[in-house]
Protein backbone atom coordinates (compact mmCIF):
# COMPACT_ATOMS: atom_id res chain seq x y z
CA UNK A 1 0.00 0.00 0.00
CA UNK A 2 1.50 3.65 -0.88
CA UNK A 3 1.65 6.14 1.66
CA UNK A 4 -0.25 9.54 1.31
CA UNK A 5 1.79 11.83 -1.46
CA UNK A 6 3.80 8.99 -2.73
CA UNK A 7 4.42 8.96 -6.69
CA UNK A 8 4.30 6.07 -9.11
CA UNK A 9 7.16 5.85 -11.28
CA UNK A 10 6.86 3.30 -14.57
CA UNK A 11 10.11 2.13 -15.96
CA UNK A 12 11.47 1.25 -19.74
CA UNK A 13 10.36 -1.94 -20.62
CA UNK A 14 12.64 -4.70 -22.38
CA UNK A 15 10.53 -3.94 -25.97
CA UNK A 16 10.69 -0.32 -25.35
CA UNK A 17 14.48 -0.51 -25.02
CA UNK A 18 15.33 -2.95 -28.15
CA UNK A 19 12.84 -1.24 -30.72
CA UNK A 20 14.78 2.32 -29.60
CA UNK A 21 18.29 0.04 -30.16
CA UNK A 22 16.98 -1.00 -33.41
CA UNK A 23 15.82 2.52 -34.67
CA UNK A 24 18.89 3.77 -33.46
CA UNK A 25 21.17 1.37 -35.85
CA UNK A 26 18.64 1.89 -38.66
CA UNK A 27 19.39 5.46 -38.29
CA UNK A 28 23.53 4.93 -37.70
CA UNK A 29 23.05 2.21 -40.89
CA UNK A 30 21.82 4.87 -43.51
CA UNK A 31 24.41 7.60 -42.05
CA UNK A 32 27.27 5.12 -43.31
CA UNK A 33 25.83 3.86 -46.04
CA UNK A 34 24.77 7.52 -47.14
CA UNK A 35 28.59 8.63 -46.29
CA UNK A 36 30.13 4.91 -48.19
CA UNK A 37 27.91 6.60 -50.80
CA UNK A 38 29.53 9.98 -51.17
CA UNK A 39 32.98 8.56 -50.97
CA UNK A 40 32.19 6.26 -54.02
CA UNK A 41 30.50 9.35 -56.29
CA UNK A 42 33.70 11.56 -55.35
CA UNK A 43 36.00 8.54 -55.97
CA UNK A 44 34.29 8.03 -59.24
CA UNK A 45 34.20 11.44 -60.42
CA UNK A 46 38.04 11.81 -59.32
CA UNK A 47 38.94 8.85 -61.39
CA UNK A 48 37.01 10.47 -64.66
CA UNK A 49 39.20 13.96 -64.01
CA UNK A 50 41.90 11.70 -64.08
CA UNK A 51 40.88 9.82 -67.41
CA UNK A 52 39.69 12.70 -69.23
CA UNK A 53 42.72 14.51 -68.63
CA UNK A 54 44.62 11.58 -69.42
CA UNK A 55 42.82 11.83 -72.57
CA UNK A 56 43.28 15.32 -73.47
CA UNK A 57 47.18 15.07 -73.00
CA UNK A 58 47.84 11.89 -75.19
CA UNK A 59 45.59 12.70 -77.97
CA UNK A 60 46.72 16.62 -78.03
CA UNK A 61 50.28 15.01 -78.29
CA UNK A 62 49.26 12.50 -81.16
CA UNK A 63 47.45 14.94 -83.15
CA UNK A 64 50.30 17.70 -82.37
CA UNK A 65 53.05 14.82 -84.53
CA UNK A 66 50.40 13.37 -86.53
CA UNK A 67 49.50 16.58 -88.29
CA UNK A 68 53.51 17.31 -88.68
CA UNK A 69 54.44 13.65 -90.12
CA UNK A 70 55.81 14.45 -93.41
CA UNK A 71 56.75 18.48 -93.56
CA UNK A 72 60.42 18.53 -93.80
CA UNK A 73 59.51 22.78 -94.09
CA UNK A 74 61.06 24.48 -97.47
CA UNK A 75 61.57 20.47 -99.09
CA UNK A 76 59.20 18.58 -101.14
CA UNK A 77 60.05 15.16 -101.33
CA UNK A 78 57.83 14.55 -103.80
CA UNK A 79 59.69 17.24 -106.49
CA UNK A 80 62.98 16.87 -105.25
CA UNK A 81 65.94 16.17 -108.09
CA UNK A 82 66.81 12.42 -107.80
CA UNK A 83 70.69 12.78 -106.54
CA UNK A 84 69.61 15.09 -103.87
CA UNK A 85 66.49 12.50 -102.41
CA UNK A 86 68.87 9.59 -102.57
CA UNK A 87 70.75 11.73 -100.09
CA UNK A 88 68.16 11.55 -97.97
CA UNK A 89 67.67 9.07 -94.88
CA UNK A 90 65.18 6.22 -96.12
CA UNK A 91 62.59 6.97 -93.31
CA UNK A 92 62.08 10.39 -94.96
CA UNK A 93 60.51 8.87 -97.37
CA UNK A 94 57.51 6.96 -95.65
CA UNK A 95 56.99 9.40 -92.80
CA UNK A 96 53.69 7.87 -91.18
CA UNK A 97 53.75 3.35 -90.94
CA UNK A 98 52.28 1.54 -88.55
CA UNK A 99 53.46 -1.74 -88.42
CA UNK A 100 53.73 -4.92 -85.58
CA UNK A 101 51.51 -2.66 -83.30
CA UNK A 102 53.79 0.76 -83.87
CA UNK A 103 52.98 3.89 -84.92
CA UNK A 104 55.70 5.43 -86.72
CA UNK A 105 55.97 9.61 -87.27
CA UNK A 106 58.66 11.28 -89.06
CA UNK A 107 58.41 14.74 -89.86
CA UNK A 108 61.04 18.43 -88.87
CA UNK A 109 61.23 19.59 -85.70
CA UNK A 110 61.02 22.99 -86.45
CA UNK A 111 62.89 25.09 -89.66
CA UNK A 112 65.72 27.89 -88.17
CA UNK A 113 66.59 30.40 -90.22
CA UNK A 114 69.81 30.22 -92.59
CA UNK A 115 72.91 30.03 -90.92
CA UNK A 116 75.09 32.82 -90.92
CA UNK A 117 78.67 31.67 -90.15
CA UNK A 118 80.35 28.46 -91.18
CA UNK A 119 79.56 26.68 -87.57
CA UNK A 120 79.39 22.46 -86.54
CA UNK A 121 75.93 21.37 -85.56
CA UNK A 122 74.68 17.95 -83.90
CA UNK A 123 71.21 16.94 -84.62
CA UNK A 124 71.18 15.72 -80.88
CA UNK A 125 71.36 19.69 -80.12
CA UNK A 126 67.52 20.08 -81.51
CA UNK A 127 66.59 16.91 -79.91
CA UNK A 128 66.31 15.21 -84.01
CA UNK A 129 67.41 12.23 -85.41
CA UNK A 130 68.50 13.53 -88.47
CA UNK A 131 70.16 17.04 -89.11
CA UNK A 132 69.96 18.52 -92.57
CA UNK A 133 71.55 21.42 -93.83
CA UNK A 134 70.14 22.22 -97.55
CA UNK A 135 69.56 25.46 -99.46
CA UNK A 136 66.26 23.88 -100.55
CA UNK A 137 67.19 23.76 -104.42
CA UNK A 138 69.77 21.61 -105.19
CA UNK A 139 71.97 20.58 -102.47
CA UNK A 140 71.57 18.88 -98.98
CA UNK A 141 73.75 17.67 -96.77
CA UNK A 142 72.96 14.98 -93.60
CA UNK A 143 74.08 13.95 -90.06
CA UNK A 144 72.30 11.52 -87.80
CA UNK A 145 71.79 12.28 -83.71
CA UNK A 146 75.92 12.10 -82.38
CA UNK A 147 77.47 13.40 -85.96
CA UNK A 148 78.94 16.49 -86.75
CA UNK A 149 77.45 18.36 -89.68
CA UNK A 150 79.25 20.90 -91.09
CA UNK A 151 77.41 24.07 -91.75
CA UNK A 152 77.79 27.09 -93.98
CA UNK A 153 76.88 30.86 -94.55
CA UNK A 154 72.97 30.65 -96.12
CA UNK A 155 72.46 27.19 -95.26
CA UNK A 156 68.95 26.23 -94.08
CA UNK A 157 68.80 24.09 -91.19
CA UNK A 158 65.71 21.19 -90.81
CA UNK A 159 66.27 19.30 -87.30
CA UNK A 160 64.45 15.88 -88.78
CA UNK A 161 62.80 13.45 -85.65
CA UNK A 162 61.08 10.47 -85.32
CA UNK A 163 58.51 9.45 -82.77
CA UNK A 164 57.07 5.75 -82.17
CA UNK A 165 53.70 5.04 -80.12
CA UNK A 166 52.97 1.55 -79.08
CA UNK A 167 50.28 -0.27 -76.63
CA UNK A 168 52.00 -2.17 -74.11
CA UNK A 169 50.63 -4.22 -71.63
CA UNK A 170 47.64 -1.38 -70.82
CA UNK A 171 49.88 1.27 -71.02
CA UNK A 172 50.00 3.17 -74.20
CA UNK A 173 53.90 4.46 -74.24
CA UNK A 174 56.46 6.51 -76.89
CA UNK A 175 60.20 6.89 -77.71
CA UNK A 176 61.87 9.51 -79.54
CA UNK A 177 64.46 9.25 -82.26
CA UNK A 178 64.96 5.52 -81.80
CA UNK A 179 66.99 5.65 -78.67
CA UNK A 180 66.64 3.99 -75.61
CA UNK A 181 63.44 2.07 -74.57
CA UNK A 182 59.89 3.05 -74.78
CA UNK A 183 58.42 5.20 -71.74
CA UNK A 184 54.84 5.24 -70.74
CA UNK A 185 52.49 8.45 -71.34
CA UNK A 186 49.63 7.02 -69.85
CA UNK A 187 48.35 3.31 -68.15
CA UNK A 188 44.93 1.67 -67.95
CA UNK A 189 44.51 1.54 -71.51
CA UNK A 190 41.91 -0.88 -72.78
CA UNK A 191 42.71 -0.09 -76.26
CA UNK A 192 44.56 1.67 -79.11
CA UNK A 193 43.75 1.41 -82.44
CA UNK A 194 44.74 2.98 -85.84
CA UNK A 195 43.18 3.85 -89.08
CA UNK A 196 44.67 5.86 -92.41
CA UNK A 197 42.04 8.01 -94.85
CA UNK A 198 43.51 7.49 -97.68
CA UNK A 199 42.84 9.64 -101.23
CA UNK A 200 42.49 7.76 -104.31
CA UNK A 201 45.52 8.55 -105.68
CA UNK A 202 48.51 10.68 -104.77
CA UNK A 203 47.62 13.71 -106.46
CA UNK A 204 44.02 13.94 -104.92
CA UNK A 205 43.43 16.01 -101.39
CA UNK A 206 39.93 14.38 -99.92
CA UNK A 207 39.67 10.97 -98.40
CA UNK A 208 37.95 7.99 -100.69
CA UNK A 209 36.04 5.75 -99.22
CA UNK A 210 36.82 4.00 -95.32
CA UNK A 211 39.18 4.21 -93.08
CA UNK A 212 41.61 1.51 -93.32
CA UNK A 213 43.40 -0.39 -90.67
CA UNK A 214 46.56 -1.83 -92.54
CA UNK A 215 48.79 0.64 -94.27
CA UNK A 216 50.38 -0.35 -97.39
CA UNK A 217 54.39 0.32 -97.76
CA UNK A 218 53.45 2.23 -101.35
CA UNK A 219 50.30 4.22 -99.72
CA UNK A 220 52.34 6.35 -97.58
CA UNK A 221 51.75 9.37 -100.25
CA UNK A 222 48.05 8.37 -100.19
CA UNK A 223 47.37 9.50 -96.68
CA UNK A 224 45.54 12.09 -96.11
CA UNK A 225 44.20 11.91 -92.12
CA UNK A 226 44.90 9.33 -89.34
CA UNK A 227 41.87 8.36 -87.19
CA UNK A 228 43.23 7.05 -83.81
CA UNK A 229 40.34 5.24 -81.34
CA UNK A 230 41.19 4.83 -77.45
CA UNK A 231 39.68 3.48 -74.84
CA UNK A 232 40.37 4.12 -71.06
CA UNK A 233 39.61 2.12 -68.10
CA UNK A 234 39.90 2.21 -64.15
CA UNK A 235 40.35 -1.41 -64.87
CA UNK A 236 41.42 -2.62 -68.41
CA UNK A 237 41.99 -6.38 -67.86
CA UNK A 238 38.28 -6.37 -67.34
CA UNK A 239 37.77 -8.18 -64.25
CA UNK A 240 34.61 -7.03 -62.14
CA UNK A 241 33.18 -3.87 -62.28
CA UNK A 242 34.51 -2.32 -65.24
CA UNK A 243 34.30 1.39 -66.46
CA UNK A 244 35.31 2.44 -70.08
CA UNK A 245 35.41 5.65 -72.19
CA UNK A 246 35.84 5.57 -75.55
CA UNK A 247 37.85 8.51 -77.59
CA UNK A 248 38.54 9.28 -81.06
CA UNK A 249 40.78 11.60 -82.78
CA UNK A 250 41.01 12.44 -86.56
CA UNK A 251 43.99 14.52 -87.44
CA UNK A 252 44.31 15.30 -91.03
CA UNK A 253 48.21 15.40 -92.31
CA UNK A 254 49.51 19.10 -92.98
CA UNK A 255 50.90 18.41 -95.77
CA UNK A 256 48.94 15.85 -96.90
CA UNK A 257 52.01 13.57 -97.69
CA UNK A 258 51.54 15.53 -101.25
C-alpha cells in the first residue's frame, strides 16, 4: 500500500528498449551507407578527371606529330631532283607506318633560319634524329643524332625526328628518335587502335572511301588523315566492375604527304 503523497514511477520496458536500439542502428546504418555513398561518387568522379585529362594530354600530343608527319619545311620530297632525295635518310621517305603494333611519325622539328657563319651542328642539339643542312634547291647535306654536320653561310637548317607510339601491356607508351626504350604516357589503356584516310591517288586532297586499318608500304603518299580510337579504363583487364570511355581523334596530315 502507498503512503499519502507517494508517486508512481513506470520504468522502460525490455521492448521499449530494443525497438529504440533498433531505430537507433537503422538510423547509424543509412548515415554510413549515405557517407560509403559519397565517398564512391567523389571517388568516381576523381577517377574520370583523371581519365579525361589523361585523354586530353595523349591525344593533343598525337594529333600535335600526326599533323607534322611528313613536312620537312622548305623540301618537297615529292619534287625533289633524284641525286639530292637519294641523299636523304630512307625513313624520310615513308613518314607515317604503322606496323607490328607501332605507330611510326617522321616529320622536322622545327625550320631555323639560314645560318650565318660556317659553324658544326649535332642533330642531338635540336633533340632530331636527323640534321639537314640544304639550301632547298639543289643541295643537302645529312648527319644523324651524335654526328657532326658541317654548316655554312645561307644554309637552311631542318632538325628531322622520329617518334614511335605503341600499346603495351595497358599502357600506351612513346620513344623519340629511336633511342633507348619506350616510356609510358599514360596506363589503364583498354585499347589503341589505328586507321589511315587514304585519297584515291597521290595527287588527290579528300579521303575515298573508309578508313583503313593496314597501311600499305606504297600508300604512304596516299594518306591524307589518321583516325586514332582509345579506350580508357579504371580497370582494363576487365575483371569485375569495369568502367570504359571511348575517344577518337582524326587529325588530317599538314601536308597531306603531297
Amino acid at each position: 500500500m502507498k503512503g499519502r503523497g507517494s508517486i508512481g514511477q513506470a520504468g522502460v520496458g525490455l521492448v521499449e528498449l530494443m525497438v529504440a536500439m533498433t531505430i537507433g542502428l537503422l538510423l547509424v546504418a543509412g548515415a554510413v551507407q549515405q557517407l560509403l555513398a559519397n565517398r564512391s561518387s567523389y571517388m568516381l568522379q576523381q577517377q574520370l578527371a583523371a581519365t579525361q585529362e589523361n585523354a586530353r594530354f595523349v591525344l593533343a600530343r598525337l594529333g600535335r606529330d600526326i599533323r607534322q608527319a611528313g613536312a620537312f619545311g622548305c623540301l618537297d620530297l615529292q619534287r625533289l631532283p633524284a641525286p639530292m632525295a637519294a641523299q636523304l635518310p630512307a625513313p624520310l621517305a615513308t613518314p607515317i607506318s604503322h606496323s607490328a603494333g607501332v605507330l611510326r611519325l617522321v616529320s622536322a622539328v622545327t625550320v631555323h633560319d639560314p645560318v650565318h657563319t660556317a659553324d658544326q651542328r649535332d642533330a642531338a642539339g635540336y633533340d632530331a634524329r636527323w640534321l639537314l643542312a640544304t639550301n632547298c634547291l639543289d643541295e643537302v647535306r645529312v648527319a644523324e643524332a651524335g654526328e657532326t654536320l658541317a654548316v655554312a653561310p645561307g644554309d637552311i637548317l631542318i632538325p628531322v625526328r622520329k617518334v614511335e607510339y605503341r600499346l603495351a601491356g595497358h599502357n600506351l607508351q612513346v620513344r623519340t628518335n629511336g633511342a633507348g626504350n619506350f616510356e609510358t604516357l599514360i596506363e589503364g589503356v583498354a585499347s589503341f587502335g589505328v586507321q589511315f584516310g587514304l585519297a584515291a591517288s597521290a595527287d588527290e586532297d579528300g579521303v575515298a572511301g573508309a578508313y583503313v586499318t593496314t597501311l600499305q608500304p606504297d600508300e604512304g603518299p596516299r594518306v591524307r588523315s589518321v583516325r586514332i580510337l582509345l579506350a580508357l579504363s579504371d580497370n582494363p583487364a576487365g575483371h569485375g566492375q569495369l568502367r570504359q570511355r571511348q575517344y577518337t581523334l582524326v587529325s588530317a596530315l599538314r601536308n597531306r604527304l603531297e
